[in-house]
C-alpha atoms as a PDB file:
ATOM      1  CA  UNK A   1     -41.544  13.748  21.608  1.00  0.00           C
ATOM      2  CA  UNK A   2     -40.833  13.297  17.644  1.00  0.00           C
ATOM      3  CA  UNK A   3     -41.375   9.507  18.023  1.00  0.00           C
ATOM      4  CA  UNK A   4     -44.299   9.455  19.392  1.00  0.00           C
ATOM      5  CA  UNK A   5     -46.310  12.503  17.184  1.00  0.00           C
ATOM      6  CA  UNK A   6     -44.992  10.277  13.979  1.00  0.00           C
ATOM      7  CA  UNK A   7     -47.291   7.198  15.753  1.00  0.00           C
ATOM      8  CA  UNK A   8     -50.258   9.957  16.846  1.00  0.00           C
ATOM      9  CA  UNK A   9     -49.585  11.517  13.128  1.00  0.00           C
ATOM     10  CA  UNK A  10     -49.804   7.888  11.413  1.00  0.00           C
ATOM     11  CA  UNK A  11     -53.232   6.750  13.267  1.00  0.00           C
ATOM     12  CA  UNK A  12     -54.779   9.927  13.391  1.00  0.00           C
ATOM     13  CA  UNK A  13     -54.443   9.615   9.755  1.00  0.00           C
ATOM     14  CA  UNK A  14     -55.418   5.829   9.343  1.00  0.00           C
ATOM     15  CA  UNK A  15     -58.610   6.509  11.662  1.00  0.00           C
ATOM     16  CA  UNK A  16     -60.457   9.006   9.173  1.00  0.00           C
ATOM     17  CA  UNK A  17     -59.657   6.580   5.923  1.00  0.00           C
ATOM     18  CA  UNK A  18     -62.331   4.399   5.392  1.00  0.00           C
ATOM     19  CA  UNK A  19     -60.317   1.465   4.261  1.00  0.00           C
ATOM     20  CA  UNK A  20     -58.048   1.625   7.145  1.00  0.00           C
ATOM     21  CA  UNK A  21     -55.693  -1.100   8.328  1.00  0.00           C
ATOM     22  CA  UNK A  22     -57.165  -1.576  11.720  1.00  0.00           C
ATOM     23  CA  UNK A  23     -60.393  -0.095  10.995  1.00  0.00           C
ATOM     24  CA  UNK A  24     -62.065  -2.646  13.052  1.00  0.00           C
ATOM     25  CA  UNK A  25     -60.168  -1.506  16.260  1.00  0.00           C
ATOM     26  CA  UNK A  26     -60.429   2.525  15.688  1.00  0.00           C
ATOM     27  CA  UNK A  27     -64.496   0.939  15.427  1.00  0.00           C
ATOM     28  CA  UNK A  28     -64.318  -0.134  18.958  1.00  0.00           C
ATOM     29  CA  UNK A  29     -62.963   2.626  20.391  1.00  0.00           C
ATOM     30  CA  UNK A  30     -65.074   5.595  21.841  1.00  0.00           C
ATOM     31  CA  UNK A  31     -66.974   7.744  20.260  1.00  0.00           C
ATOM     32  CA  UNK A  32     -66.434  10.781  22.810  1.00  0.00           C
ATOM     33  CA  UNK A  33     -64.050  11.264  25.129  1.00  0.00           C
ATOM     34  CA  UNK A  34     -66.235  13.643  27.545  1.00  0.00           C
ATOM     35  CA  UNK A  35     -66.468  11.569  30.506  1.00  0.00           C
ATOM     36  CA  UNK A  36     -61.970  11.515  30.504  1.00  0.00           C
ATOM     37  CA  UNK A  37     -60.534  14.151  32.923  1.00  0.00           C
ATOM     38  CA  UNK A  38     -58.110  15.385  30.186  1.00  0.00           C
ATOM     39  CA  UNK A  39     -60.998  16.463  28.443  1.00  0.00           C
ATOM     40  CA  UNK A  40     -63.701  18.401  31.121  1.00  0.00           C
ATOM     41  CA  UNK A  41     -64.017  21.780  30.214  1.00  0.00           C
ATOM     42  CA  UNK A  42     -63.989  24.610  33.010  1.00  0.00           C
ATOM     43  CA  UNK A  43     -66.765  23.841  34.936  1.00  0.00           C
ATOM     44  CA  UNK A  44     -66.058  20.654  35.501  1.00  0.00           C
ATOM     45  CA  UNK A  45     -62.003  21.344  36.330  1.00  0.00           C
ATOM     46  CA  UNK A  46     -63.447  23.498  39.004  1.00  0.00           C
ATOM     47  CA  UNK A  47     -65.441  20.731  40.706  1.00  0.00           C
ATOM     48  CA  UNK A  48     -62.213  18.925  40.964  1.00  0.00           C
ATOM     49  CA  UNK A  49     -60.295  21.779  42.083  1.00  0.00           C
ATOM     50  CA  UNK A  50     -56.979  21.411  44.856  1.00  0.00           C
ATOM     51  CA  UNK A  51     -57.047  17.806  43.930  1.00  0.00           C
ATOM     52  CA  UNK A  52     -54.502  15.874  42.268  1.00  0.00           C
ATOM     53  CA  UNK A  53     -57.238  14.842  39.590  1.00  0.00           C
ATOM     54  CA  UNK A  54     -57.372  18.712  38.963  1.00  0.00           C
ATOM     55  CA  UNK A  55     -53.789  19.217  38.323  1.00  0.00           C
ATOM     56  CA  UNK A  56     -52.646  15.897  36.344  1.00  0.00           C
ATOM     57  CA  UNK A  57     -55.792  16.757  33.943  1.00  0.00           C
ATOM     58  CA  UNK A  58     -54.418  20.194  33.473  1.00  0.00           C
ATOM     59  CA  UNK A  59     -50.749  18.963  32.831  1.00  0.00           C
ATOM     60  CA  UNK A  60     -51.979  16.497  30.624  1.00  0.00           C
ATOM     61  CA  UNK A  61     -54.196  18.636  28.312  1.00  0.00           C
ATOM     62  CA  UNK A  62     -50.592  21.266  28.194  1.00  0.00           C
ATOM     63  CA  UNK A  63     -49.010  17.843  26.934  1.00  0.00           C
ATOM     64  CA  UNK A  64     -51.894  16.839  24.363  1.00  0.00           C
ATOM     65  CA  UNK A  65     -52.290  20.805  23.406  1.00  0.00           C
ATOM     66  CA  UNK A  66     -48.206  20.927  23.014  1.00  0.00           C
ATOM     67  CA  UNK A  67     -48.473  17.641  21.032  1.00  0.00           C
ATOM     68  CA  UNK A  68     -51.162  18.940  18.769  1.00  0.00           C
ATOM     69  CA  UNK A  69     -49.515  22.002  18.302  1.00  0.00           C
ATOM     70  CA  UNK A  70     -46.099  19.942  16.899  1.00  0.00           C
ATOM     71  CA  UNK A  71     -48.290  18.427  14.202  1.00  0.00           C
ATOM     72  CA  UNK A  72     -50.149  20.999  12.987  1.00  0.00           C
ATOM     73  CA  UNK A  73     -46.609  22.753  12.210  1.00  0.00           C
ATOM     74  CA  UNK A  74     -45.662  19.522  10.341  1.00  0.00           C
ATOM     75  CA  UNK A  75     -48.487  19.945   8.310  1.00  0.00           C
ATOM     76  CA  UNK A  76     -51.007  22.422   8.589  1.00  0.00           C
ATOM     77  CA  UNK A  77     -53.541  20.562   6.692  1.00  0.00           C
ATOM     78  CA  UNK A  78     -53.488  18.168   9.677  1.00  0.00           C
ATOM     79  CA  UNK A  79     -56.720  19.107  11.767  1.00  0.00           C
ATOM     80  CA  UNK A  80     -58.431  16.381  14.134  1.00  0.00           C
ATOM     81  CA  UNK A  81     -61.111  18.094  15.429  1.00  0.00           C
END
């Protein structure tokens, strides 16, 4: 898992500087990330319910939450909300 937070850690990073490397990629990337399974709240999850949609978006937020969780104890300044 270390090798891939130090790649999440470096862009996450790079994205919020102005000047950034690959600043014109992060700019063609998505603004939100609502309409991604990983990221439908409740009400939505529950709509999916007993499917395999249901259950891979759940195991993959634990994954992403985990994840987040790791960096944040490398740095608590780190915050990418």
């Amino acid at each position: 898992m270390i090798e891939h937070c130090a790649i999440i850690l470096y862009i996450l990073t790079e994205w919020k500087k102005p000047e950034a490397r690959f600043k014109a990629y992060f700019d063609t990337m998505p603004k939100s990330y609502d309409e991604f399974p990983v990221m439908f709240d409740e009400k939505m999850l529950d709509l999916v319910k007993g499917t395999n949609l249901h259950a891979k978006a759940k195991s993959r937020y634990n994954t992403y939450k985990t994840r987040y969780e790791f960096l944040k104890g490398l740095d608590p300044e780190f915050d990418f909300t």
